[in-house]
N, C-alpha and C. Protein backbone atom coordinates (compact mmCIF):
# COMPACT_ATOMS: atom_id res chain seq x y z
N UNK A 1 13.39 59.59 -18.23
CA UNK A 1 14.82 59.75 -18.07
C UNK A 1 15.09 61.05 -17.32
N UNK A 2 15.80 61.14 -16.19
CA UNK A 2 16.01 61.98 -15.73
C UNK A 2 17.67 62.74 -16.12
N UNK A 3 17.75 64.17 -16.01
CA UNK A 3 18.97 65.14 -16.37
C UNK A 3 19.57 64.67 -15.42
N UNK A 4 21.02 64.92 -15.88
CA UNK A 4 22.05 64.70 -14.51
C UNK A 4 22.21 66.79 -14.77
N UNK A 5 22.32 66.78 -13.11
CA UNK A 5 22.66 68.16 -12.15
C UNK A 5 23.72 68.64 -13.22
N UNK A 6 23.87 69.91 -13.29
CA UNK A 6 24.88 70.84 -14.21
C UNK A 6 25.92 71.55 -13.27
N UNK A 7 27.10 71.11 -13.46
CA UNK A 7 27.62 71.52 -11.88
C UNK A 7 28.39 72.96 -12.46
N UNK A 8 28.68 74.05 -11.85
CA UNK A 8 29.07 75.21 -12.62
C UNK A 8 30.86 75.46 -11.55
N UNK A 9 31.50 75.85 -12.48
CA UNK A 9 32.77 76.51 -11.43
C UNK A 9 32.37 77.92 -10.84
N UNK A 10 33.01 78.39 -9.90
CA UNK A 10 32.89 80.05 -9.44
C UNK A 10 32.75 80.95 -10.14
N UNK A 11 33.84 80.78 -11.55
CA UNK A 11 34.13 81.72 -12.21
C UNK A 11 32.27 82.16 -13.12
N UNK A 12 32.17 80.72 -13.94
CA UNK A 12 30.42 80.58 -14.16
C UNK A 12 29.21 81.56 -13.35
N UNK A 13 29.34 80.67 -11.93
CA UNK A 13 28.41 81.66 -11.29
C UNK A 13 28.47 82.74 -10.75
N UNK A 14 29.40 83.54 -10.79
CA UNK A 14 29.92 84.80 -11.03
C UNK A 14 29.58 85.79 -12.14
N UNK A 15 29.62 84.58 -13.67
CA UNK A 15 29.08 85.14 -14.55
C UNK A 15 27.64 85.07 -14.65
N UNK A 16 27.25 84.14 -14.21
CA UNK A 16 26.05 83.89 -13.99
C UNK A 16 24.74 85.23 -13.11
N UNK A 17 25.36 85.19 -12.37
CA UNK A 17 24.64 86.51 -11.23
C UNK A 17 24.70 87.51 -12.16
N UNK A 18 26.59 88.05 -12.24
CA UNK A 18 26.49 89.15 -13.63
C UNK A 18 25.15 89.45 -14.12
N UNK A 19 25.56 88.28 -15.14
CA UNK A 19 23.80 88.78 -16.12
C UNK A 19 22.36 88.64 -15.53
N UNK A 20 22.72 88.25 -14.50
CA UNK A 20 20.96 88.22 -13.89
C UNK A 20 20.85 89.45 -13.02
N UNK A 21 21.45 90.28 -12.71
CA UNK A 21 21.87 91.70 -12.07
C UNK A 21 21.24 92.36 -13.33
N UNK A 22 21.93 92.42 -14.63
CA UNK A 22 22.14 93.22 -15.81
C UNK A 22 20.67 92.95 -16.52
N UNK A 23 20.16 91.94 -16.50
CA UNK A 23 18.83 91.58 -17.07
C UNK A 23 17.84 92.21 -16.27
N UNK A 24 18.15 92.12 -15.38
CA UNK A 24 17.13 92.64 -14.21
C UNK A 24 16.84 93.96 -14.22
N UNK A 25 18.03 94.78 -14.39
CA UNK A 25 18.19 96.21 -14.59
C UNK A 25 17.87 96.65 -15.88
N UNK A 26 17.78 95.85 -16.34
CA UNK A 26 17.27 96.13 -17.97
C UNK A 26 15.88 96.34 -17.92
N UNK A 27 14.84 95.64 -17.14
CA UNK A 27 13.59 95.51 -16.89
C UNK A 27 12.71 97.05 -16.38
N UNK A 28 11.51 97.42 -16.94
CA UNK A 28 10.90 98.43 -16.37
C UNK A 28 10.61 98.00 -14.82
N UNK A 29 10.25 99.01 -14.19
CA UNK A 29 10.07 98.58 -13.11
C UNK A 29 8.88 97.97 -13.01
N UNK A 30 7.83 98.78 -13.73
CA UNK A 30 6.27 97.41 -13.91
C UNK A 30 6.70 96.35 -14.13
N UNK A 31 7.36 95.96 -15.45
CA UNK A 31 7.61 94.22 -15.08
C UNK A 31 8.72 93.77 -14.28
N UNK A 32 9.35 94.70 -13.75
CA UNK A 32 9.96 94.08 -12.34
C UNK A 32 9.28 93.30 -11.28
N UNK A 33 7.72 93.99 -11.20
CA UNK A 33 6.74 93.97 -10.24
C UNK A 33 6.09 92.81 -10.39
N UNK A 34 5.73 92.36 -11.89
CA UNK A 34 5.37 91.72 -12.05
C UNK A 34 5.94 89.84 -12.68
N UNK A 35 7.26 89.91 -12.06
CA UNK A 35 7.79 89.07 -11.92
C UNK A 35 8.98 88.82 -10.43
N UNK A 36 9.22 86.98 -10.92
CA UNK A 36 10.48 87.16 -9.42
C UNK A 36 11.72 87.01 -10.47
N UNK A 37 12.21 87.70 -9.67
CA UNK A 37 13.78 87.74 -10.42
C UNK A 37 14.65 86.75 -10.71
N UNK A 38 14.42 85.92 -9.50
CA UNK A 38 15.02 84.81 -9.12
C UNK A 38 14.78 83.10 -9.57
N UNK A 39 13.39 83.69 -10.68
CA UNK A 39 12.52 82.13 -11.35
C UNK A 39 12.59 82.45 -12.89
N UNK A 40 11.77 83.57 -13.03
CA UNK A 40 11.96 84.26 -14.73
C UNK A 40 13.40 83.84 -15.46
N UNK A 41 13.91 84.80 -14.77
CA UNK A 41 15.24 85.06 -15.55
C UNK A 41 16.09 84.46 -15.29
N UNK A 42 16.66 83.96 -14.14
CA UNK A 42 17.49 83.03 -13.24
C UNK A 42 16.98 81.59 -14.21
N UNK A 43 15.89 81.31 -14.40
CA UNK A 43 16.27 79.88 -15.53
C UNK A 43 16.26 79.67 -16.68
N UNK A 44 15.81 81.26 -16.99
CA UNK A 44 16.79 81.41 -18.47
C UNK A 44 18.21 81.55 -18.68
N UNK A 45 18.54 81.62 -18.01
CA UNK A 45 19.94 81.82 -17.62
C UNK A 45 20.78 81.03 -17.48
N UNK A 46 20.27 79.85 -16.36
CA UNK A 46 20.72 78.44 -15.65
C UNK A 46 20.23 78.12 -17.33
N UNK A 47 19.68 77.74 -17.72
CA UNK A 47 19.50 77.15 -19.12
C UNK A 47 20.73 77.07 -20.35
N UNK A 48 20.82 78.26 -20.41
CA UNK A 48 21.51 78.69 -21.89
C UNK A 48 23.29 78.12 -20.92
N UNK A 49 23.39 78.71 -19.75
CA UNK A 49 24.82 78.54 -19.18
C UNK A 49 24.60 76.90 -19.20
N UNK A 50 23.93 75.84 -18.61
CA UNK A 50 23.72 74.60 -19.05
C UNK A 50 23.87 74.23 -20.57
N UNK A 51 23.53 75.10 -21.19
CA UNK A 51 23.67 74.41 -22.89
C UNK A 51 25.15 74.90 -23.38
N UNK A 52 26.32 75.46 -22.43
CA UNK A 52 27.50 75.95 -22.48
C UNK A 52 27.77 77.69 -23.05
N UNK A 53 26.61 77.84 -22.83
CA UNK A 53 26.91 78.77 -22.87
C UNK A 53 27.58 80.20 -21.47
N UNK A 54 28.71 80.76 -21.96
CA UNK A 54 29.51 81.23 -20.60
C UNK A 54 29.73 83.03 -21.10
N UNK A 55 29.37 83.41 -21.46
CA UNK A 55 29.29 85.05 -22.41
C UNK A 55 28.32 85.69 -21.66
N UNK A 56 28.72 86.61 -21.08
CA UNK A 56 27.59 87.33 -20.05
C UNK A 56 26.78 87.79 -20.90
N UNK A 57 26.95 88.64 -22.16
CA UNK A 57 26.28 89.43 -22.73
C UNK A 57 24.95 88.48 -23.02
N UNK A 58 25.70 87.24 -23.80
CA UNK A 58 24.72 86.68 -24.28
C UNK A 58 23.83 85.78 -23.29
N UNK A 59 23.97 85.86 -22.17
CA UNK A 59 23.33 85.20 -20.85
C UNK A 59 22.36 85.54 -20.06
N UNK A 60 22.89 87.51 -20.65
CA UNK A 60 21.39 88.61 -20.29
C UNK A 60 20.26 88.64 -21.30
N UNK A 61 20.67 88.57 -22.70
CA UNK A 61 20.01 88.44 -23.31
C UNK A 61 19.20 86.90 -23.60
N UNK A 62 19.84 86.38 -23.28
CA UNK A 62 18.53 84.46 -23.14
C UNK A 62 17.99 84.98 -21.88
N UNK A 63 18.38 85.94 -21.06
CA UNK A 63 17.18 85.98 -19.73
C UNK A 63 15.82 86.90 -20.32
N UNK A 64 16.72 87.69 -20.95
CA UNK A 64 15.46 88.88 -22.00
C UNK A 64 14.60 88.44 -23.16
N UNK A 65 15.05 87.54 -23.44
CA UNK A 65 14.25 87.33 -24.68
C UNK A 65 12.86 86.97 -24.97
N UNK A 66 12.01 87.43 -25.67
CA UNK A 66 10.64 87.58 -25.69
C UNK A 66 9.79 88.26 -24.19
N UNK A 67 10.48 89.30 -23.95
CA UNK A 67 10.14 90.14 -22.66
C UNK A 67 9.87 91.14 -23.10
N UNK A 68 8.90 92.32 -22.80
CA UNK A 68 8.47 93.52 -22.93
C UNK A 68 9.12 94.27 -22.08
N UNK A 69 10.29 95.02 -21.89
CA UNK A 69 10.62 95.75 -21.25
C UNK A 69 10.32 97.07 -20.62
């Protein structure tokens, strides 16, 4: 069975970037290095905002979670 596409409004991916900016900056720079910004955390992110979730705070933190900072 395949997912149907999660379609987001502006306002979303607005919030969306938000916390993937803020997660990112949260990160040492070693595991900056050792990740892409844009796969890691970006689908933790696309995830939790897919499961409705729309709370930046809590959007950085599903990108952080179980991460060594």
């Amino acid at each position: 069975m395949t997912k149907a596409a999660a379609h987001f409004d502006a306002e979303t991916i607005a919030l969306k970037k938000a916390a993937l900016n803020e997660a990112w900056n949260c990160l040492s720079p070693k595991l900056q290095a050792t990740m892409l910004k844009s796969t890691s955390l970006a689908e933790r992110i696309l995830k939790s905002a897919t499961e409705g979730e729309r709370d930046r705070e809590r959007l950085r933190e599903a990108a952080l979670a179980d991460l060594a900072a």
